[in-house]
PDB file of N, CA and C in Angstrom:
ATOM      1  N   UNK A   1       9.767 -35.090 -28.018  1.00  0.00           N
ATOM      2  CA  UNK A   1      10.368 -35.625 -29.217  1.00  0.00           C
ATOM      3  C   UNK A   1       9.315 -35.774 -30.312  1.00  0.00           C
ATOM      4  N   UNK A   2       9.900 -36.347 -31.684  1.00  0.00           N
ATOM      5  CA  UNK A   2       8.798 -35.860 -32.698  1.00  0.00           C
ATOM      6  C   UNK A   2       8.186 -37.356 -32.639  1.00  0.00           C
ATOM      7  N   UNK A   3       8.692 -38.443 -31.905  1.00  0.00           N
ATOM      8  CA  UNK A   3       7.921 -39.345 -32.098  1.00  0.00           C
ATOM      9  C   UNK A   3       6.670 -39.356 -31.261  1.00  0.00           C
ATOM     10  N   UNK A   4       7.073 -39.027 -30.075  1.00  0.00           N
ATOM     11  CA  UNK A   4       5.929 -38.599 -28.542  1.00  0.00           C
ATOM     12  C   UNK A   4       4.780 -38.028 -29.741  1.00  0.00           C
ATOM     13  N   UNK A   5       5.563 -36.782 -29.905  1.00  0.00           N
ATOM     14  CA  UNK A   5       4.214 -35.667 -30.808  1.00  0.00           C
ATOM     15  C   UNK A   5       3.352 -36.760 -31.582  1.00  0.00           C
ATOM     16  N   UNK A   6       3.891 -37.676 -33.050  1.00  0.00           N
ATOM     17  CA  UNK A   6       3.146 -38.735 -33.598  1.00  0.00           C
ATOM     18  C   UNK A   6       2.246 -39.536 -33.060  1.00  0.00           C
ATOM     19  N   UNK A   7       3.316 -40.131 -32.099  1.00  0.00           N
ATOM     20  CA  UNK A   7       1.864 -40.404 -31.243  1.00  0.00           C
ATOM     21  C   UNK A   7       0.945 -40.282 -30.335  1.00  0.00           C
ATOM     22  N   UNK A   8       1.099 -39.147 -30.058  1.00  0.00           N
ATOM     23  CA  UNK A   8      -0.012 -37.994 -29.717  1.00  0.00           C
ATOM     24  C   UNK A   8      -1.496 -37.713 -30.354  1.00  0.00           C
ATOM     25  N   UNK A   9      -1.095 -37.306 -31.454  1.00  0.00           N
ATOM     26  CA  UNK A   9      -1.236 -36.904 -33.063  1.00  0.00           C
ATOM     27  C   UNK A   9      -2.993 -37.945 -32.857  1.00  0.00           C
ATOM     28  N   UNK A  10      -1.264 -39.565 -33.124  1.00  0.00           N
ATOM     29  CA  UNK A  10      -2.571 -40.504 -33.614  1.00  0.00           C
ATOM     30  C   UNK A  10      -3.978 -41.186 -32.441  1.00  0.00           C
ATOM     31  N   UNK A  11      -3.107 -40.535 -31.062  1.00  0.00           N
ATOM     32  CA  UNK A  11      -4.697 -40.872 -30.246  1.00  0.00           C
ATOM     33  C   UNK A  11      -5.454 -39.398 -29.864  1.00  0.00           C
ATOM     34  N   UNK A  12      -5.465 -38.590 -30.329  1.00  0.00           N
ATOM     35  CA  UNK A  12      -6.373 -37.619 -29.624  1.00  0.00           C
ATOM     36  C   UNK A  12      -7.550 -37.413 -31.862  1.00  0.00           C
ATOM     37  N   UNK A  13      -8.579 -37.456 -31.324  1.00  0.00           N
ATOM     38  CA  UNK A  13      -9.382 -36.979 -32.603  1.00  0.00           C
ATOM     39  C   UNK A  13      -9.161 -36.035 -33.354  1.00  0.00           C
ATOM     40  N   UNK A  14      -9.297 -35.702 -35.085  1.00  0.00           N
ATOM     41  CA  UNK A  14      -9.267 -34.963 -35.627  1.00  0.00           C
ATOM     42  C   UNK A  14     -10.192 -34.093 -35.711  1.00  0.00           C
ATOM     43  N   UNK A  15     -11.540 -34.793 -34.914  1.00  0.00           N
ATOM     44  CA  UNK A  15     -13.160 -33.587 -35.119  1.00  0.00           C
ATOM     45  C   UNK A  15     -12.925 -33.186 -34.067  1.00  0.00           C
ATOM     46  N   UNK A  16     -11.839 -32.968 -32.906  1.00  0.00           N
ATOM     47  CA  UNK A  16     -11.192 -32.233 -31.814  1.00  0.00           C
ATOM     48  C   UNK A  16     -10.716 -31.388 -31.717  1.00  0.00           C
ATOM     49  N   UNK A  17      -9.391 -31.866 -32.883  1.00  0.00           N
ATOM     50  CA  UNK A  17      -7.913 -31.125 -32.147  1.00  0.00           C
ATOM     51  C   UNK A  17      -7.467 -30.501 -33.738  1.00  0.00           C
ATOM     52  N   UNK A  18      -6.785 -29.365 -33.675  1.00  0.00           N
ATOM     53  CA  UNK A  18      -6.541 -29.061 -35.124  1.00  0.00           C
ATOM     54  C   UNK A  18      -4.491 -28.690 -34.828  1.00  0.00           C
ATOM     55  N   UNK A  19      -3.961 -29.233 -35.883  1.00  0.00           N
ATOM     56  CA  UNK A  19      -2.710 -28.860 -35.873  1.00  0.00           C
ATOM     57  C   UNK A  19      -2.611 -27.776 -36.725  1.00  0.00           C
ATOM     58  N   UNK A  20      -2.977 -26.838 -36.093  1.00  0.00           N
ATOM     59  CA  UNK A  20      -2.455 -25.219 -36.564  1.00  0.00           C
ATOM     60  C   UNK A  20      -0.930 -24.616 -37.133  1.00  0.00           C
ATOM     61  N   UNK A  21       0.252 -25.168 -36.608  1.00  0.00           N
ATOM     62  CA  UNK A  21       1.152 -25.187 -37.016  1.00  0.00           C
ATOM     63  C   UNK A  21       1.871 -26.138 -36.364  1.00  0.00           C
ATOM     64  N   UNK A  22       3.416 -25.958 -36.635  1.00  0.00           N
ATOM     65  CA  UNK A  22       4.098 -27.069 -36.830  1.00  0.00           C
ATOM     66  C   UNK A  22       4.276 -27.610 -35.202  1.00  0.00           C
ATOM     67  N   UNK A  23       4.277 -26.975 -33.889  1.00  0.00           N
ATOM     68  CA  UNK A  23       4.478 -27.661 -32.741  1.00  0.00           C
ATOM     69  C   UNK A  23       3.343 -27.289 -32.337  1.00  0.00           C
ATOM     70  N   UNK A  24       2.065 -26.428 -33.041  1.00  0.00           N
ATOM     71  CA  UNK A  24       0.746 -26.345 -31.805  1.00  0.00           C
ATOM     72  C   UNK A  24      -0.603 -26.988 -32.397  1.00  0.00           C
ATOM     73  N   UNK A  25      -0.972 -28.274 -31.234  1.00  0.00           N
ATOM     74  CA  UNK A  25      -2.286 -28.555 -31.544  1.00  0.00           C
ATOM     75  C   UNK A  25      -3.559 -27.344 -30.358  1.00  0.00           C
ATOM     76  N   UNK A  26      -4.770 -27.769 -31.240  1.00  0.00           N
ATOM     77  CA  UNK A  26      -5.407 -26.444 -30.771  1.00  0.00           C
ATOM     78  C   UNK A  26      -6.718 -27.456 -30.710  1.00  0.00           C
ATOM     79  N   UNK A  27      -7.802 -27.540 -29.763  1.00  0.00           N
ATOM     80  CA  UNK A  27      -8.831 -28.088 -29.807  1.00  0.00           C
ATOM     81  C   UNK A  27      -9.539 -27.123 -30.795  1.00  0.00           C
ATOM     82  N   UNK A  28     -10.626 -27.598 -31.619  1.00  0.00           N
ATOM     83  CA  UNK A  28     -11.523 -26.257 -32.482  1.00  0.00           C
ATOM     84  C   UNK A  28     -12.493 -26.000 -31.633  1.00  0.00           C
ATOM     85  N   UNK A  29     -13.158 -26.747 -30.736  1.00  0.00           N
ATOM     86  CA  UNK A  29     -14.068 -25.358 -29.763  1.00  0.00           C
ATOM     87  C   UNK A  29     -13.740 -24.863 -28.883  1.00  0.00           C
ATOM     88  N   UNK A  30     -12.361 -24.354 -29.444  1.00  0.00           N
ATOM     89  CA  UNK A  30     -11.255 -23.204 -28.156  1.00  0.00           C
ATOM     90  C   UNK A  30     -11.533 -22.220 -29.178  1.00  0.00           C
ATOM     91  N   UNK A  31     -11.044 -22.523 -30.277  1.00  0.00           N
ATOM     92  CA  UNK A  31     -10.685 -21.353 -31.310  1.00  0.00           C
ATOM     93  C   UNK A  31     -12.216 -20.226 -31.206  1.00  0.00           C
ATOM     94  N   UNK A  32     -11.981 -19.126 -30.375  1.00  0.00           N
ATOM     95  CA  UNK A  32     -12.759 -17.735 -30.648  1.00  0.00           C
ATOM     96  C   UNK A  32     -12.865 -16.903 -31.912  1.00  0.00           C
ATOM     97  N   UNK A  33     -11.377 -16.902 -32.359  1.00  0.00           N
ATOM     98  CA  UNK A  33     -11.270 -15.856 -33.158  1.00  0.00           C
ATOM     99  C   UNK A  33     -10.157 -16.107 -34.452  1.00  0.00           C
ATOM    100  N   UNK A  34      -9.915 -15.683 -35.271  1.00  0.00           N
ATOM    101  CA  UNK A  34      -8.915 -15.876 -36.695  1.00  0.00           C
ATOM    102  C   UNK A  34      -8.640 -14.501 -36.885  1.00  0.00           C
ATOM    103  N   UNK A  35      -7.391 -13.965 -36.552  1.00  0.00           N
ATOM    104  CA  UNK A  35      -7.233 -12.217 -36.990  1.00  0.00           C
ATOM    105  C   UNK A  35      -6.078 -12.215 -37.888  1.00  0.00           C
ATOM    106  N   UNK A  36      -6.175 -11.646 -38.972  1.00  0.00           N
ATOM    107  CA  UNK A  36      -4.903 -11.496 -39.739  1.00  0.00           C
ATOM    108  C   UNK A  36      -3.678 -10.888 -39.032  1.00  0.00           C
ATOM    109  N   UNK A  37      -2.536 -11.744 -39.214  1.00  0.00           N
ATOM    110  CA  UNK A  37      -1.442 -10.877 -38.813  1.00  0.00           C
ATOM    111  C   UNK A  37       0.001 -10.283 -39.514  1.00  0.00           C
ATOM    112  N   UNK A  38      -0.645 -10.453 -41.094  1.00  0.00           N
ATOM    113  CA  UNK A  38       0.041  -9.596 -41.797  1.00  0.00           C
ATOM    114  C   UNK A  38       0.535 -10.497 -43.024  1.00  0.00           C
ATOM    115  N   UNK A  39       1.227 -10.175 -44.079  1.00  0.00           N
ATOM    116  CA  UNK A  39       1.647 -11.101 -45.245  1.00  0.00           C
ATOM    117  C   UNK A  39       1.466 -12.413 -45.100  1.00  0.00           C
ATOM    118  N   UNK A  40      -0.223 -12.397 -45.410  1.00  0.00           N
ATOM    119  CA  UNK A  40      -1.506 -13.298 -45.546  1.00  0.00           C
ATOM    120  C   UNK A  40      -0.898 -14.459 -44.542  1.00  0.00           C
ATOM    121  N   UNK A  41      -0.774 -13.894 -43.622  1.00  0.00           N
ATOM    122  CA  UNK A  41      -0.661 -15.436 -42.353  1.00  0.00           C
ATOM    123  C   UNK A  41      -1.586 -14.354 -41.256  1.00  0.00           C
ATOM    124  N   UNK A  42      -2.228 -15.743 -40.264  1.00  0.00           N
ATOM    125  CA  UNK A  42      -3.016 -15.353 -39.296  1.00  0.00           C
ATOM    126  C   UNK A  42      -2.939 -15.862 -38.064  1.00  0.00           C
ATOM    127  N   UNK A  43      -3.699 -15.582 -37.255  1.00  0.00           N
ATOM    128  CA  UNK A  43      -2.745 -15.877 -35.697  1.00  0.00           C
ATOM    129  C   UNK A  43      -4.626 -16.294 -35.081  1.00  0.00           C
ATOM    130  N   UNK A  44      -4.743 -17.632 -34.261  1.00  0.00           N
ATOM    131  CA  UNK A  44      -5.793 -17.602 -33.710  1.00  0.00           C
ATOM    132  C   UNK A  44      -5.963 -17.789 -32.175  1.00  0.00           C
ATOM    133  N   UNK A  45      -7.326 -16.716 -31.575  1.00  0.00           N
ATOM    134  CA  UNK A  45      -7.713 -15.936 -30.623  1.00  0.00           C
ATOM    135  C   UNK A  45      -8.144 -17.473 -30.164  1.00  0.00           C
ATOM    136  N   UNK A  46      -7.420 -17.831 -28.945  1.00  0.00           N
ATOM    137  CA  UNK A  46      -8.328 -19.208 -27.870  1.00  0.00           C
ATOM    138  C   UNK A  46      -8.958 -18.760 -27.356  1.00  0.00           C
ATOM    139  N   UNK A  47     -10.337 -19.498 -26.540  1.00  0.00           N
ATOM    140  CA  UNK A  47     -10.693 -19.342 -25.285  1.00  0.00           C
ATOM    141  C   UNK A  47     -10.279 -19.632 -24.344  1.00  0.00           C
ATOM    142  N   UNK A  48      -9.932 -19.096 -23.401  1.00  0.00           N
ATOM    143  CA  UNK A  48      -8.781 -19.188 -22.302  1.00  0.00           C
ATOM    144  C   UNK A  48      -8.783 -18.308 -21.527  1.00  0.00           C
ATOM    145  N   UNK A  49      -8.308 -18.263 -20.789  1.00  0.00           N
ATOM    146  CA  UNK A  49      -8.210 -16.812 -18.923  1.00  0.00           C
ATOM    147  C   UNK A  49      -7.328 -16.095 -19.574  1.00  0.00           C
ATOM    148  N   UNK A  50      -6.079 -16.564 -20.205  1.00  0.00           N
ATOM    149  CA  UNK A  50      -4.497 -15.809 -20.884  1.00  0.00           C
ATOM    150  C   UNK A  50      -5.124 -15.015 -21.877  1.00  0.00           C
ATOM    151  N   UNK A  51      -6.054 -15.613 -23.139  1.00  0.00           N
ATOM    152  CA  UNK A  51      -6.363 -15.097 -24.049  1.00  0.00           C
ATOM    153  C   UNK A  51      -5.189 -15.648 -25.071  1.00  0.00           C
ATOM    154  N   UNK A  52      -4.793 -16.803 -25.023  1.00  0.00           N
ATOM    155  CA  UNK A  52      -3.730 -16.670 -26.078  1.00  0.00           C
ATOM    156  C   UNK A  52      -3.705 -16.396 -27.148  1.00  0.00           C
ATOM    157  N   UNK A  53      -2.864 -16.012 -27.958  1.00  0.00           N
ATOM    158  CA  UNK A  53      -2.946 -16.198 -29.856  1.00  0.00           C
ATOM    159  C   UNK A  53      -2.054 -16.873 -30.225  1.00  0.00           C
ATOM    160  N   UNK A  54      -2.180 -17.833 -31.102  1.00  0.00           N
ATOM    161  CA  UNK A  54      -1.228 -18.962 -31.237  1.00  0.00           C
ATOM    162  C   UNK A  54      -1.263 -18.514 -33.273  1.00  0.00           C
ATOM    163  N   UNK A  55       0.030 -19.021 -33.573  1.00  0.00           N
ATOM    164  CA  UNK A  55       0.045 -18.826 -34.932  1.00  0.00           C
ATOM    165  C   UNK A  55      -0.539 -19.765 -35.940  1.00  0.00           C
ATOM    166  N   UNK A  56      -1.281 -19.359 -37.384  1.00  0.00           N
ATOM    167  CA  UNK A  56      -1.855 -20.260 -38.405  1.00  0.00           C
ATOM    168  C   UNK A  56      -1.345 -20.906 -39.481  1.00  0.00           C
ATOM    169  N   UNK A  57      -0.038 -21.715 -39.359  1.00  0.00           N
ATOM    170  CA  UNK A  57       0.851 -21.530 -40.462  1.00  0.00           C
ATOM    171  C   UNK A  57      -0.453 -21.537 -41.953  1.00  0.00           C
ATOM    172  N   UNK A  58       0.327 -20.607 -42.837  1.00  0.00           N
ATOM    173  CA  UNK A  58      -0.146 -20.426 -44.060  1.00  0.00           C
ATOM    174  C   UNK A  58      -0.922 -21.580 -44.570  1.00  0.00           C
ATOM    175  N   UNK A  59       0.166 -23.002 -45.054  1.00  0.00           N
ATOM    176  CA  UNK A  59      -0.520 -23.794 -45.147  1.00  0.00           C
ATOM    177  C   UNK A  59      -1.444 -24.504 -45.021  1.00  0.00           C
ATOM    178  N   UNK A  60      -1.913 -24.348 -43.696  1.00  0.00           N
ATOM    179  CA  UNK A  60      -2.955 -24.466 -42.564  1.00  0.00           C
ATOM    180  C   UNK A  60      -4.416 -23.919 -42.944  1.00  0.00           C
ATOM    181  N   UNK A  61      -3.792 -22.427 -43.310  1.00  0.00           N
ATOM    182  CA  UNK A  61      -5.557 -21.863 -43.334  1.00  0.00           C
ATOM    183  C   UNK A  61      -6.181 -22.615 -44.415  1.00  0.00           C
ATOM    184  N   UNK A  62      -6.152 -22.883 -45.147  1.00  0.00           N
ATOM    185  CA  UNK A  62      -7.199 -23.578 -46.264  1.00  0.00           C
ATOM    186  C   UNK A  62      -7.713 -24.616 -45.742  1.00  0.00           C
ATOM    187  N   UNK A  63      -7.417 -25.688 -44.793  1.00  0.00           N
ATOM    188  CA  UNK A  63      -7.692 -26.895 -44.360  1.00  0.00           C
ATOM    189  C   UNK A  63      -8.720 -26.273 -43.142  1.00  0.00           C
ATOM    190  N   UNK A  64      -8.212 -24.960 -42.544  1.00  0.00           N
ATOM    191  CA  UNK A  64      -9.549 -24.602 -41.272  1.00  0.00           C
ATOM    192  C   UNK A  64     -10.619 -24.144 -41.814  1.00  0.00           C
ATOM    193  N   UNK A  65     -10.421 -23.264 -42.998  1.00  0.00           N
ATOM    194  CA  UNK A  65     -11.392 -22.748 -43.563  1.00  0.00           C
ATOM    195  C   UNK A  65     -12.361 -23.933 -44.360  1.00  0.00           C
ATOM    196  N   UNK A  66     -12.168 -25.296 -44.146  1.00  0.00           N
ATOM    197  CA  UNK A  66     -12.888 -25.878 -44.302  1.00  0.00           C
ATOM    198  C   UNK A  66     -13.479 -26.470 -43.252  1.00  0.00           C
ATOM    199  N   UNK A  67     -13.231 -26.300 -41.998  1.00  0.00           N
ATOM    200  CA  UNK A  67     -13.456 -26.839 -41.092  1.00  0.00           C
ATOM    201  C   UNK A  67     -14.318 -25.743 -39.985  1.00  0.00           C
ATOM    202  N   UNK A  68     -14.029 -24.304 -40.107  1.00  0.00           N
ATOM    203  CA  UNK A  68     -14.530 -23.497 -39.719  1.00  0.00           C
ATOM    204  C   UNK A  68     -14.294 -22.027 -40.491  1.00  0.00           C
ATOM    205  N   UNK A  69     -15.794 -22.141 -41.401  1.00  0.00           N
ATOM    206  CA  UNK A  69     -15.488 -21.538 -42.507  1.00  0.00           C
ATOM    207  C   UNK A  69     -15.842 -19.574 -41.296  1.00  0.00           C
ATOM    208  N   UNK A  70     -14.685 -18.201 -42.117  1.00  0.00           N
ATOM    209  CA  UNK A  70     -14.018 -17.295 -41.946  1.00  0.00           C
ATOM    210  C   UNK A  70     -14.063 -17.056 -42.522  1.00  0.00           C
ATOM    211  N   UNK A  71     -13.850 -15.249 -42.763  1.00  0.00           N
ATOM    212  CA  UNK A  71     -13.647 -14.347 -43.544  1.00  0.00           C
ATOM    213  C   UNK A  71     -11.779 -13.441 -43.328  1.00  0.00           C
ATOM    214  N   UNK A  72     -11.275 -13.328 -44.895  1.00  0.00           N
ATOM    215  CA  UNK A  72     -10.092 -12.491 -44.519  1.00  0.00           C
ATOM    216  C   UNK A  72      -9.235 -13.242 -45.024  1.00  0.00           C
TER     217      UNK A  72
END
């Protein structure tokens, strides 16, 4: 539920965990990789056994790119 998620949100750290889009948090020293995946949205490469790629909502990239500055 969206309240669980809130307070989720408010106990795990922000110099941790990044909310990439609207249902995925992402720790930032998972994030490997940032690859474009087409009409300027991007999808990011975890470290993981799966290899996942999880999506960047648009809004999003400006706030990572301050946080882990990228090219693209």
């Amino acid at each position: 539920s969206d309240v669980y998620k809130r307070q989720l949100e408010e106990r795990i750290s922000e110099r941790d965990f990044f909310r990439c889009h609207r249902g995925v948090l992402v720790r930032l020293d998972r994030i490997r990789g940032i690859e474009p995946s087409g009409a300027g949205t991007y999808e990011l490469l975890l470290e993981h056994p799966d290899s996942p790629r999880v999506p960047l909502a648009r809004e999003r990239v400006r706030t990572l790119r301050e946080l882990i500055p990228f090219t693209g």
